[in-house]
Protein backbone atom coordinates (compact mmCIF):
# COMPACT_ATOMS: atom_id res chain seq x y z
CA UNK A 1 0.00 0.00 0.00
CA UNK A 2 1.58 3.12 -1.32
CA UNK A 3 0.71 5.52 1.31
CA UNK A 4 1.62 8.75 0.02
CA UNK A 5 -0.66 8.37 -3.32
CA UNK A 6 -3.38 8.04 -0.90
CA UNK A 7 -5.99 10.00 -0.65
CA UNK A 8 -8.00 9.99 3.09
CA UNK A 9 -11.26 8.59 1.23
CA UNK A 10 -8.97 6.04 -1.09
CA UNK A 11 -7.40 4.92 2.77
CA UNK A 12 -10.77 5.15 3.84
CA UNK A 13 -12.50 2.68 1.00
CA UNK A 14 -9.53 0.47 1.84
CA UNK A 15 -9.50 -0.05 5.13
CA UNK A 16 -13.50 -0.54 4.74
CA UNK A 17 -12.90 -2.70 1.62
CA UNK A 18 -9.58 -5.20 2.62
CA UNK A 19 -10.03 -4.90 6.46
CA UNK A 20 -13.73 -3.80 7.12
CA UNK A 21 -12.92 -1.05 9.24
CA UNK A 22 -14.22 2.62 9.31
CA UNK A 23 -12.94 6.05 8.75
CA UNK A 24 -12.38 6.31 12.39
CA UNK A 25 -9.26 4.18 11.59
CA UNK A 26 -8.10 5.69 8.51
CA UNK A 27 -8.39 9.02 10.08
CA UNK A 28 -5.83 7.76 12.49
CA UNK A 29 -3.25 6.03 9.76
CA UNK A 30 -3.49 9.36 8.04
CA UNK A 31 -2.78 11.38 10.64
CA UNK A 32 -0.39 9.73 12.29
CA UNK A 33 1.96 8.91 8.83
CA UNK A 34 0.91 12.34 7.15
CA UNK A 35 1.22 14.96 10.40
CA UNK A 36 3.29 13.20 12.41
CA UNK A 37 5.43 10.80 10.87
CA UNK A 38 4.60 8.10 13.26
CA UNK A 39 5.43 4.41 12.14
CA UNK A 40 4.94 3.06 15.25
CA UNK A 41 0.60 3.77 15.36
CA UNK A 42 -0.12 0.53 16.95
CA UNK A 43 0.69 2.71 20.28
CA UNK A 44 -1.83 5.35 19.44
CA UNK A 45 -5.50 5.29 21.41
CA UNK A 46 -7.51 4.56 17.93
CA UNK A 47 -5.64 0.78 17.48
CA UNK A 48 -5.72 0.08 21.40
CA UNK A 49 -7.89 -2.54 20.80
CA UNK A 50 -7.35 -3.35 17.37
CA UNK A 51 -3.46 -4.39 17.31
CA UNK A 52 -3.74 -7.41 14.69
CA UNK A 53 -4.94 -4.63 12.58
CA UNK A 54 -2.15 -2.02 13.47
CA UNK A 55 0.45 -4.80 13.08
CA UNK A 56 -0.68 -5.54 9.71
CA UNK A 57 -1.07 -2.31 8.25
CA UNK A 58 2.51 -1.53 9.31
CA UNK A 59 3.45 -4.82 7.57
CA UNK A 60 1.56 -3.70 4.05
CA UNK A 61 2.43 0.17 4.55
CA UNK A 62 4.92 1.03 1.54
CA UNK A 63 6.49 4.50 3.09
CA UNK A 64 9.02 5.59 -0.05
CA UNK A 65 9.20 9.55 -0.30
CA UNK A 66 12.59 8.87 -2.10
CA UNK A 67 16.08 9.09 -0.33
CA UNK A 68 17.67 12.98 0.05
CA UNK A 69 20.52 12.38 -1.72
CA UNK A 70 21.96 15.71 -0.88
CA UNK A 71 21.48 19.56 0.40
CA UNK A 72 22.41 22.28 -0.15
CA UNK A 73 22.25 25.68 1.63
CA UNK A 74 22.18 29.26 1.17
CA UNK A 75 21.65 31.28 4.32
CA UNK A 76 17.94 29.97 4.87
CA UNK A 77 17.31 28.81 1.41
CA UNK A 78 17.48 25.18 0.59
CA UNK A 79 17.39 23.15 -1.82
CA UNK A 80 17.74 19.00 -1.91
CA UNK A 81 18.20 16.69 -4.32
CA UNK A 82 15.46 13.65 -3.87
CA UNK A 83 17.13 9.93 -5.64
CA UNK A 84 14.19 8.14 -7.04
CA UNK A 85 13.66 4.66 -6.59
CA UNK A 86 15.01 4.21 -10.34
CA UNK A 87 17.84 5.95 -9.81
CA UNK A 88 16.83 9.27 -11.30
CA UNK A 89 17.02 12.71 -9.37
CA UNK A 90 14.81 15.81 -8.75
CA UNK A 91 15.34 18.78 -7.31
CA UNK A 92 13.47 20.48 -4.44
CA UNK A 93 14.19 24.15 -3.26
CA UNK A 94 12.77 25.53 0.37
CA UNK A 95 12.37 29.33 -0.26
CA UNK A 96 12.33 31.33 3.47
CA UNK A 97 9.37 33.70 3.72
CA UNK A 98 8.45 36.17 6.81
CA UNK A 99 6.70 33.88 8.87
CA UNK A 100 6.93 30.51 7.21
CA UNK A 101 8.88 28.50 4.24
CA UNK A 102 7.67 27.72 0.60
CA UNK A 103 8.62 24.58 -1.04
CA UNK A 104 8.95 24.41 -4.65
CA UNK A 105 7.99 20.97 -6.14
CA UNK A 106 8.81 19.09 -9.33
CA UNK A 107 6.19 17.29 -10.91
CA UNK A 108 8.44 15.55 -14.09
CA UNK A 109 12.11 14.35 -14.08
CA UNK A 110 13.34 16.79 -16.79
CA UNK A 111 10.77 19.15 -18.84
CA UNK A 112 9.80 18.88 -22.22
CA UNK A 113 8.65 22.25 -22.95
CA UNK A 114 11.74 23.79 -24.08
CA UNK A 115 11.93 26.69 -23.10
CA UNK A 116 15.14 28.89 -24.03
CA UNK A 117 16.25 29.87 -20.58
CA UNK A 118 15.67 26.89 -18.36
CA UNK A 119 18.56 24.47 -17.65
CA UNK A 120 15.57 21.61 -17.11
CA UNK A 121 13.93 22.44 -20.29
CA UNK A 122 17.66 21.45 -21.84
CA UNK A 123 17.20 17.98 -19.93
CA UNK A 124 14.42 17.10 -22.26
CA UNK A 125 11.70 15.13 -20.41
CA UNK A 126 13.20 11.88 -18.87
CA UNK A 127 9.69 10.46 -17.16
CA UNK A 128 6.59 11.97 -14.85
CA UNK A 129 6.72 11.79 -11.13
CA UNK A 130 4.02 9.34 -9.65
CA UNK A 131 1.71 10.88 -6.82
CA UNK A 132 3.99 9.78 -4.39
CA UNK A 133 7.05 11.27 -6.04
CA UNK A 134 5.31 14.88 -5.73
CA UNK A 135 4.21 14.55 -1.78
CA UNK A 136 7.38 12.84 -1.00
CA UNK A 137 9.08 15.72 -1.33
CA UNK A 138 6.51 17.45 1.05
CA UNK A 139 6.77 14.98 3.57
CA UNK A 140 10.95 14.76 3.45
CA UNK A 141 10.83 18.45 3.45
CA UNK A 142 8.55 18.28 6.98
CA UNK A 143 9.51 15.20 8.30
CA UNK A 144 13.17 14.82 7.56
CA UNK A 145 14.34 18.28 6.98
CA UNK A 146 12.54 19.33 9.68
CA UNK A 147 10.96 22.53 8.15
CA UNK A 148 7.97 24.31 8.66
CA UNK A 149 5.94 24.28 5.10
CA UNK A 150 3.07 26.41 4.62
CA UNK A 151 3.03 27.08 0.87
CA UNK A 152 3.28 25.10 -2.15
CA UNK A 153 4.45 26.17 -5.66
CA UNK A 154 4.47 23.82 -8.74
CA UNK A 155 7.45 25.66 -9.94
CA UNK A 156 10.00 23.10 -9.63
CA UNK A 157 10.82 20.64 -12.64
CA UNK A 158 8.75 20.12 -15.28
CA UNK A 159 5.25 21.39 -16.78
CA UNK A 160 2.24 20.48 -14.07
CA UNK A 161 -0.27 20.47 -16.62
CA UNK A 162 1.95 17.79 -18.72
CA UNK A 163 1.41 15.30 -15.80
CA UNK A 164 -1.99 16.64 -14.79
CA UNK A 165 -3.89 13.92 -12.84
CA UNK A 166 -0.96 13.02 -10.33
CA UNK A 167 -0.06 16.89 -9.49
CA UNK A 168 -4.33 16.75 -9.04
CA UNK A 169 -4.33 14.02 -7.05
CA UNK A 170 -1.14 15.37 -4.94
CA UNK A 171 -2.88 18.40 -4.49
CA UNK A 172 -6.15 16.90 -2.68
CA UNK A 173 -3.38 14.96 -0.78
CA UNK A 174 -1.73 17.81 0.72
CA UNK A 175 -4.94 19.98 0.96
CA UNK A 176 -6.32 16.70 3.68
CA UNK A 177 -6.59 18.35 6.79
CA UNK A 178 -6.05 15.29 8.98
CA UNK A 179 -2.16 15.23 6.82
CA UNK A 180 -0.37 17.93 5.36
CA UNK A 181 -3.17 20.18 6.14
CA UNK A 182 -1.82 23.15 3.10
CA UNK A 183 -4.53 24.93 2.43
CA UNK A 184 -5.38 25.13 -1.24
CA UNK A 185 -5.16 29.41 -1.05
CA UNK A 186 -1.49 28.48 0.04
CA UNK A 187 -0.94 26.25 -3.33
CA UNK A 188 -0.35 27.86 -6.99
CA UNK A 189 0.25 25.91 -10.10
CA UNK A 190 2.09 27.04 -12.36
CA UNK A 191 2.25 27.07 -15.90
CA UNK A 192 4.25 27.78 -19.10
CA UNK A 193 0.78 28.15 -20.73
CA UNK A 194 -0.75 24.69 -21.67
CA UNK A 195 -3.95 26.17 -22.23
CA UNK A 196 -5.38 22.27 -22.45
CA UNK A 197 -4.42 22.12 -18.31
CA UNK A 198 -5.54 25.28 -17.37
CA UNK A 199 -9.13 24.67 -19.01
CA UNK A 200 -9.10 21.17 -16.71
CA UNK A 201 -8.10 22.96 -13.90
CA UNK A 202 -11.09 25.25 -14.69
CA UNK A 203 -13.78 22.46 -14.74
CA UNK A 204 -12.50 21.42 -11.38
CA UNK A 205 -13.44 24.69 -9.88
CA UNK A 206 -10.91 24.42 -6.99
CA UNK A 207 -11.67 27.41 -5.03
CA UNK A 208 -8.54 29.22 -3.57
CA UNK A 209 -5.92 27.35 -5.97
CA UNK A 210 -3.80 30.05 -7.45
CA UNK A 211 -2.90 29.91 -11.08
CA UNK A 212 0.65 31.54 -11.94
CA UNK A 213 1.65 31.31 -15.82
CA UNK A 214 4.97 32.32 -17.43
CA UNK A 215 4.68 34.62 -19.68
CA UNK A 216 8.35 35.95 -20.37
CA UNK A 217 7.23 38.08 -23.53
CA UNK A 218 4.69 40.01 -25.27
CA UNK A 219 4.36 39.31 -28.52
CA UNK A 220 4.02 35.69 -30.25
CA UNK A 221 7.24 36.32 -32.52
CA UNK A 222 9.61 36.81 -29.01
CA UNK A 223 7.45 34.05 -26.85
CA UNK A 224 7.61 31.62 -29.58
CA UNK A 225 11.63 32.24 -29.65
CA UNK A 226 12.14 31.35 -26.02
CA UNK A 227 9.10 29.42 -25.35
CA UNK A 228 7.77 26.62 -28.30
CA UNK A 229 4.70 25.72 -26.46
CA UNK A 230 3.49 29.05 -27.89
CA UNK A 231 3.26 28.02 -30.97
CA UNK A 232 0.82 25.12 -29.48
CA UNK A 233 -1.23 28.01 -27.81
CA UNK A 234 -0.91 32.21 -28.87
CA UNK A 235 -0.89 35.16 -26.65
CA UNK A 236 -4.10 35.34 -27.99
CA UNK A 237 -5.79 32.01 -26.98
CA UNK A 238 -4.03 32.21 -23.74
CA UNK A 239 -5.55 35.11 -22.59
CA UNK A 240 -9.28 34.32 -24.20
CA UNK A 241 -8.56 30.87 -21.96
CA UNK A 242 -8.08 33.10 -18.83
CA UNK A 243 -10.91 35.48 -19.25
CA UNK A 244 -13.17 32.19 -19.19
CA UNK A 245 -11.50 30.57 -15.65
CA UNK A 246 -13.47 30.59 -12.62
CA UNK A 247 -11.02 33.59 -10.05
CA UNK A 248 -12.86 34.21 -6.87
CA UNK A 249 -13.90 37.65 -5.87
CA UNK A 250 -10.89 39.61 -5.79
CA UNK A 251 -8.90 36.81 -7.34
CA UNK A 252 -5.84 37.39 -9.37
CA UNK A 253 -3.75 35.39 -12.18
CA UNK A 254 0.12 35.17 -10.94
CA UNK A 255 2.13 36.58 -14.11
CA UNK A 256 5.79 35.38 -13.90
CA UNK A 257 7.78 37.20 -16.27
CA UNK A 258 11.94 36.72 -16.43
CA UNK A 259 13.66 39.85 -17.76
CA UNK A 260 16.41 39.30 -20.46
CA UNK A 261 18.72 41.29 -21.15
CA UNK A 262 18.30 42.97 -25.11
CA UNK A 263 15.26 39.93 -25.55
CA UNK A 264 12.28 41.36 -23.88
CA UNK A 265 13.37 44.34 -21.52
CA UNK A 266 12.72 47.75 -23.35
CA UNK A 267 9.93 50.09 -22.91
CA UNK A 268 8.10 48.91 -25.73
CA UNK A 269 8.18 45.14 -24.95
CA UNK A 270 7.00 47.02 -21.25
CA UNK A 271 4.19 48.71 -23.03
CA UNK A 272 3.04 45.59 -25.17
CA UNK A 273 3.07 43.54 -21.55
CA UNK A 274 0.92 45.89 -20.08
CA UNK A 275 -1.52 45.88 -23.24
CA UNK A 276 -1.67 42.35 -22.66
CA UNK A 277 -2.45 42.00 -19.46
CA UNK A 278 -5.54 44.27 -19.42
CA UNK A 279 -7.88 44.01 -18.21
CA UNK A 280 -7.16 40.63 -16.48
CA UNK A 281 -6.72 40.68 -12.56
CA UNK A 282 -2.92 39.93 -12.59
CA UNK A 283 0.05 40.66 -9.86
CA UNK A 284 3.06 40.21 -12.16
CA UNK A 285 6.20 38.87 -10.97
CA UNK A 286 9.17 40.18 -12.28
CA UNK A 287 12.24 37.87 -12.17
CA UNK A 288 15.43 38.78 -13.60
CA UNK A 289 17.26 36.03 -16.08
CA UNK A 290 19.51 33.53 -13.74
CA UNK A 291 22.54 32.17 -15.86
CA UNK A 292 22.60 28.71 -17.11
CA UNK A 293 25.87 26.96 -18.76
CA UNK A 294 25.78 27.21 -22.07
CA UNK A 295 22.64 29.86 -22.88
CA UNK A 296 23.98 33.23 -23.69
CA UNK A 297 20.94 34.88 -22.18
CA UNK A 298 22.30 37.94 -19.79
CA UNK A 299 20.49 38.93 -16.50
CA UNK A 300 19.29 42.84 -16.34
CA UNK A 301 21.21 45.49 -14.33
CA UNK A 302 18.90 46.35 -10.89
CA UNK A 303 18.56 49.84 -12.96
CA UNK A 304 17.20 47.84 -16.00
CA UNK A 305 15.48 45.90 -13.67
CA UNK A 306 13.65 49.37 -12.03
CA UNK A 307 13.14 50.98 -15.27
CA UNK A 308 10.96 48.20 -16.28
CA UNK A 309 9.02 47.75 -13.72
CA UNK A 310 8.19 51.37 -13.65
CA UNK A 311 6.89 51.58 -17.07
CA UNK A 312 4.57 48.75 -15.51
CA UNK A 313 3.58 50.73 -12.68
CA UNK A 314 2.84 54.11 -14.41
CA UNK A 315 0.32 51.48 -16.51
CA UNK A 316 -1.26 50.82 -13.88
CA UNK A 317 -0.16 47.31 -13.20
CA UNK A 318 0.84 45.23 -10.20
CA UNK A 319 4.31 44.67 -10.15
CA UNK A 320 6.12 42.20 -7.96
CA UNK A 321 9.88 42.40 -8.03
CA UNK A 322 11.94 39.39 -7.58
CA UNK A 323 15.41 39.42 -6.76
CA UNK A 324 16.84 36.31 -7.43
CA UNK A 325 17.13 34.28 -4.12
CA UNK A 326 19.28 30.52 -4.17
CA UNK A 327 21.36 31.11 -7.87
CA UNK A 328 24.66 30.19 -5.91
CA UNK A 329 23.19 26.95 -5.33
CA UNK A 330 21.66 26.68 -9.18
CA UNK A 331 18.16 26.92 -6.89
CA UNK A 332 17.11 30.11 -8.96
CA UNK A 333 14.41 30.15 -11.37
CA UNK A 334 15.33 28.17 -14.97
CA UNK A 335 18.14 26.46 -13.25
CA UNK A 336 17.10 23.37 -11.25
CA UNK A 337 18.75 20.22 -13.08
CA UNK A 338 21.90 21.69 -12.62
CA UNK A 339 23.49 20.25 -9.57
């Protein structure tokens, strides 16, 4: 029984299904493996009087988050490298906030999308990560690294949307309140723009998930140049796709945008953004370009940087601006796969 792929109601029709028992038990298997990390559950009140049962559950119980093959750290930044049970490796990066941390997960070994600046999209796509691949990094994160996690990104490796149903089914896993217990206003997907995903994601009405899309230029002749799956989806069907998804009240899209130096920095390619955007409800991150071995693409001065995000402002849009946090440890954006 692979745990970690397990949703409380899958554990639930389980338990009621091989063992006859109720929710009250899987309530207490969940809680005990999810929250506390507890192996040992035949101790706990709930299996007092039902030991044959604790003893073989632990027996069937398949616990594999994947071995942390190694960290690394940058003041409070972290990231870890997770060895599969193939042998392959992902990368993991704990990003410190005010008051809590925010891990960034990988949902594919490698990426296939392409795009021009990302040392994973130059991987190519190697496999996708199972359900228990993606909350095995949550739990080693809690339970082995010992941090406090209160947000989840999708930013890590790969495209979500490419392995859609098990970065679903993770999600519902770390929303269970009797486990992980993330909210899902604490969890954003994120996107190079597979407009196929986002209209899934849409049908699912998942109130409170955040949706964050990279953008990286404004016009289709630029975004096609650094990333191909525009030429899958336009500018323009991206943003009729977002005008149709379901935002709460007061909801906002999460732009992502990486500055490059002489690609998509000047005031016009600031203008065209800000065309674009309207009038969507979007908070726009601006990240500057992180180098990767063997792309020529140059990061922005911080007075490049500033300029840009000006422009932005003076048109009235929401600008978030990103210094690059973890890029001595290759833990920036675009540069996870490079260890």
């Amino acid at each position: 029984m692979k745990i970690l792929a397990l949703s409380l109601d899958q554990l639930t029709h389980l338990l009621e299904t091989n063992y006859g028992k109720s929710r009250f038990h899987a309530q207490a298997l969940y809680r005990e493996i999810f929250k506390n990390a507890n192996l040992k559950f035949l101790f706990v009140p709930e299996f007092a009087a039902s030991q044959a049962l604790a003893r073989d559950l632990k027996k069937n119980i398949c616990l594999e988050p994947g071995r942390i093959k190694k960290v690394f750290q940058d003041k409070d930044l972290t990231k870890f490298i997770t060895r599969l049970s193939d042998g392959m490796d992902i990368e993991s990066v704990i990003v410190p906030m005010n008051r809590y941390n925010t891990l960034c997960v990988s949902s594919q070994v490698g990426c296939r999308m392409g795009c021009a600046f990302c040392e994973t999209g130059c991987m190519g796509l190697k496999r996708n990560l199972t359900v228990s691949e993606i909350t095995g990094q949550l739990y080693n994160a809690r339970h082995v690294l010992k941090k406090q996690i209160k947000n989840i990104v999708f930013m890590g490796m790969g495209e979500p949307f490419d392995n859609f149903e098990p970065v679903m089914a993770a999600v519902k896993i770390m929303n269970e309140q009797k486990g992980f217990d993330i909210a899902l206003r604490h969890m954003t997907i994120s996107t190079a723009g597979v407009v196929p995903g986002i209209r899934k994601l849409a049908a699912m009405n998942l109130a409170g998930i955040r949706l964050a899309i990279s953008v990286n230029a404004p016009d289709n002749q630029t975004r096609s140049k650094l990333m191909p799956v525009n030429n899958a989806w336009s500018l323009e069907t991206l943003k009729e796709t977002l005008a149709d998804f379901p935002l709460p009240r007061k909801g906002t899209f999460l732009f992502e945008y990486i500055l490059i130096k002489g690609m998509n920095d000047s005031d016009a390619h600031a203008d065209r953004l800000a065309e674009f955007i309207h009038p969507l409800p979007v908070r726009l991150n601006l990240i500057p370009c992180n180098p990767v071995p063997g792309l020529a693409h140059e990061s922005p001065s911080d007075e490049e940087m500033n300029r840009f995000s000006q422009k932005l402002v003076e048109k009235n849009i929401f600008v978030i601006r990103r210094w690059s946090k973890g890029r001595s440890l290759s833990a920036g954006c675009g540069q996870l796969g490079r260890q």
